[in-house]
C-alpha atoms as a PDB file:
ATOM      1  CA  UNK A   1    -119.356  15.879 133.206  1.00  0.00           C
ATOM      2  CA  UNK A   2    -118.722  17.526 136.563  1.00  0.00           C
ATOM      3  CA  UNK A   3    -115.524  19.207 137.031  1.00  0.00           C
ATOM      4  CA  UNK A   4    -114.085  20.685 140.727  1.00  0.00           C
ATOM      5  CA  UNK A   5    -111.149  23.181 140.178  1.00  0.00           C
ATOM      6  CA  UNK A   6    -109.343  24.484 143.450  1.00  0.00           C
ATOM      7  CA  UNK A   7    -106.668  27.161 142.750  1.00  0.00           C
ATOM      8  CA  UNK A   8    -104.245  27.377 145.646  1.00  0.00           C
ATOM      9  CA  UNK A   9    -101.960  29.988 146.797  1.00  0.00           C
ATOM     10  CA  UNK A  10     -99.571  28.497 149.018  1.00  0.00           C
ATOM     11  CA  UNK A  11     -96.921  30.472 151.246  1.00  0.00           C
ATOM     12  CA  UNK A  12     -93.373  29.673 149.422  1.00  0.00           C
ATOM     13  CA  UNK A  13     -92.860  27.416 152.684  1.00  0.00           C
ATOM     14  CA  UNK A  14     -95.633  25.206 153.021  1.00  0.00           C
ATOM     15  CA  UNK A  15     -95.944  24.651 149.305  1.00  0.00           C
ATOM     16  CA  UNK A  16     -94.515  20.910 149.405  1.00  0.00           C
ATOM     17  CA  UNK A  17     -96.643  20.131 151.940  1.00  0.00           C
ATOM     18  CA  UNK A  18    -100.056  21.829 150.383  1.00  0.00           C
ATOM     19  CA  UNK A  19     -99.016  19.572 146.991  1.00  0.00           C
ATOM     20  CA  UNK A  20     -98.506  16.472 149.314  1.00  0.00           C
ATOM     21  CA  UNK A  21    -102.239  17.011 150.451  1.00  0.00           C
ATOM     22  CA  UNK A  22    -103.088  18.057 146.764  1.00  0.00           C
ATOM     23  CA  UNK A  23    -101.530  14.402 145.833  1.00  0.00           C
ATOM     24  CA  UNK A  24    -103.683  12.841 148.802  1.00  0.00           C
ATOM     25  CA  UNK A  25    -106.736  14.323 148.318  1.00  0.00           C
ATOM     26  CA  UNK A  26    -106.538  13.022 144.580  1.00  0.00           C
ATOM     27  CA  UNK A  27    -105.137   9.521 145.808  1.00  0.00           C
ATOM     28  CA  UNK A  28    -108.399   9.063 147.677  1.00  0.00           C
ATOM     29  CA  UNK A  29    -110.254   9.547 144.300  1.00  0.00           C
ATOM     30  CA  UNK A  30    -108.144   7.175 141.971  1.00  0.00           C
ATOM     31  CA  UNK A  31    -109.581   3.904 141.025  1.00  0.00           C
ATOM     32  CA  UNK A  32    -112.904   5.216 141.776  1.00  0.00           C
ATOM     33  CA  UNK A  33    -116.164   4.517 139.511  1.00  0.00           C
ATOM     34  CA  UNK A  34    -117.407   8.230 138.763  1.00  0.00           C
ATOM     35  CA  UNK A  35    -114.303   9.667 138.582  1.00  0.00           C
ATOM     36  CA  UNK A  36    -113.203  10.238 134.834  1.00  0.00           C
ATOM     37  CA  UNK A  37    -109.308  12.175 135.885  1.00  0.00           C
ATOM     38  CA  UNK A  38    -107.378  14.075 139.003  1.00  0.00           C
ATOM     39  CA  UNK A  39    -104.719  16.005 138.878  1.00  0.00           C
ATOM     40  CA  UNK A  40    -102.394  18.346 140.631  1.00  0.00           C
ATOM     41  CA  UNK A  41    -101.078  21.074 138.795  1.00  0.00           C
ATOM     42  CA  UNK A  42     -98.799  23.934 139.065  1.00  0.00           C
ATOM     43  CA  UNK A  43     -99.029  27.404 137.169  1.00  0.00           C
ATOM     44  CA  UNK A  44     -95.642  28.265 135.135  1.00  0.00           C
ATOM     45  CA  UNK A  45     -96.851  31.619 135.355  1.00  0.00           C
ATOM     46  CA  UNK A  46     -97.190  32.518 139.183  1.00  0.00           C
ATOM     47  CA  UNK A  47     -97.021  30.197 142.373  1.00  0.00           C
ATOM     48  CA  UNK A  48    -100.327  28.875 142.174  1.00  0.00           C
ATOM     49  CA  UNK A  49    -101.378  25.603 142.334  1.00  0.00           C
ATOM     50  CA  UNK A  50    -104.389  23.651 140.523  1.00  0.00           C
ATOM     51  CA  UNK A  51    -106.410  20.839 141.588  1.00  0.00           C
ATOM     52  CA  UNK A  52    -108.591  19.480 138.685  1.00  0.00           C
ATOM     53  CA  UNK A  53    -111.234  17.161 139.401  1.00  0.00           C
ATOM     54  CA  UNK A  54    -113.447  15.545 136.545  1.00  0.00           C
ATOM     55  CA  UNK A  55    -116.407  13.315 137.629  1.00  0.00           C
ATOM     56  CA  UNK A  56    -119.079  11.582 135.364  1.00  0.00           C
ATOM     57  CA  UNK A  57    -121.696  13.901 137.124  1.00  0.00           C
ATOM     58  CA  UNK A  58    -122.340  16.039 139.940  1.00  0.00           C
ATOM     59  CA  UNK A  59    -123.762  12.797 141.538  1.00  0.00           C
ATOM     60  CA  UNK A  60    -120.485  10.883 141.346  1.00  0.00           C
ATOM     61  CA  UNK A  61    -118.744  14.440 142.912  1.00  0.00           C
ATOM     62  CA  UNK A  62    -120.939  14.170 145.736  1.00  0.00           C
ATOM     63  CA  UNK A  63    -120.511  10.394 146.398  1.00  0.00           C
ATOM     64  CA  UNK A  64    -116.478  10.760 146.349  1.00  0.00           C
ATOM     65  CA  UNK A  65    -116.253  14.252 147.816  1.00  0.00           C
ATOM     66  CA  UNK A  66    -116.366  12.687 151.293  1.00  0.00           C
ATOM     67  CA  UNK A  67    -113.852  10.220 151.104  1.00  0.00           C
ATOM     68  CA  UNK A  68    -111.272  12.932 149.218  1.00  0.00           C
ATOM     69  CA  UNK A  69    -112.252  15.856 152.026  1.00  0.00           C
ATOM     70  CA  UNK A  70    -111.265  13.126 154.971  1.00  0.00           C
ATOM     71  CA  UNK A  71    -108.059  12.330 153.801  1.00  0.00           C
ATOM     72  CA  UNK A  72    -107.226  16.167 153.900  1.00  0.00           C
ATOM     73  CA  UNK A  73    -109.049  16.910 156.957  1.00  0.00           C
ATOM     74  CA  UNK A  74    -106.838  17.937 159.493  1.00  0.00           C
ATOM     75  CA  UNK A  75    -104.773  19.771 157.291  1.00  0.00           C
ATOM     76  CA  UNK A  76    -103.601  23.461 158.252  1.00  0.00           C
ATOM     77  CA  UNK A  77    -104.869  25.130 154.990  1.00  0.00           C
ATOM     78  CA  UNK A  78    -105.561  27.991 156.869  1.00  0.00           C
ATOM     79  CA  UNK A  79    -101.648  28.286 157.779  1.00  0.00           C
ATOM     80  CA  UNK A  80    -100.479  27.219 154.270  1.00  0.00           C
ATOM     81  CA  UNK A  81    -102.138  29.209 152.074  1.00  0.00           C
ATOM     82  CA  UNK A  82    -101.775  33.012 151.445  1.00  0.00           C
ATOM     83  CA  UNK A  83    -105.680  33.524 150.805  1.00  0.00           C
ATOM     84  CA  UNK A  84    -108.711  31.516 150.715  1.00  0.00           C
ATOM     85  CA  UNK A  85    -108.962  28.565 148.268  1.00  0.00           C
ATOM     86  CA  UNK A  86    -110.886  29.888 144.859  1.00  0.00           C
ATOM     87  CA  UNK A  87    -112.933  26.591 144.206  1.00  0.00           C
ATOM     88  CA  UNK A  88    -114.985  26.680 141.620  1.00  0.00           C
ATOM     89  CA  UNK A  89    -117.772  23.080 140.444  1.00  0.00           C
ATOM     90  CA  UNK A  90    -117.700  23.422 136.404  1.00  0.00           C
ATOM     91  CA  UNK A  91    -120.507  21.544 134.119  1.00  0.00           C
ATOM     92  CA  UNK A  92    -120.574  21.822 130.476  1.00  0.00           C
ATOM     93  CA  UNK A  93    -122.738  24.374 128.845  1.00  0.00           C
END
């Protein structure tokens, strides 16, 4: 398994539209063979935001990447998002 985790931190008013590219990003994905699960989640303890990403393997994750990055690609993450994006690619130990 192959997991991409992306932990957001959206201003308070761009955070509908940061989960709207969340939701596209992971809409490119679904259906797709390598991709086990995506989801878009929300902390209940702070305003972050969670994109979870599991893949078969890293080589499914870098198959898909490129069709999930395009549908997010002129996005303004740079204007929506307090600080950079913490991304972090997970296997299992």
């Amino acid at each position: 398994m192959f997991t991409l985790m992306s932990i957001h931190h959206p201003h308070p008013e761009h955070r509908e539209a940061l989960i709207e590219s969340m939701h596209r990003y992971g809409d490119a994905l679904r259906g797709r063979e390598g991709l086990v699960s995506v989801s878009t989640l929300a902390d209940a303890g702070s305003d972050r935001l969670v994109g979870l990403a599991v893949f078969t393997d890293r080589n499914a994750f870098e198959r898909l990447a490129p069709l999930a990055r395009a549908a997010v690609a002129d996005d303004p993450f740079d204007v929506w998002e307090t600080r950079e994006i913490d991304g972090l690619a997970l296997t299992e130990v």
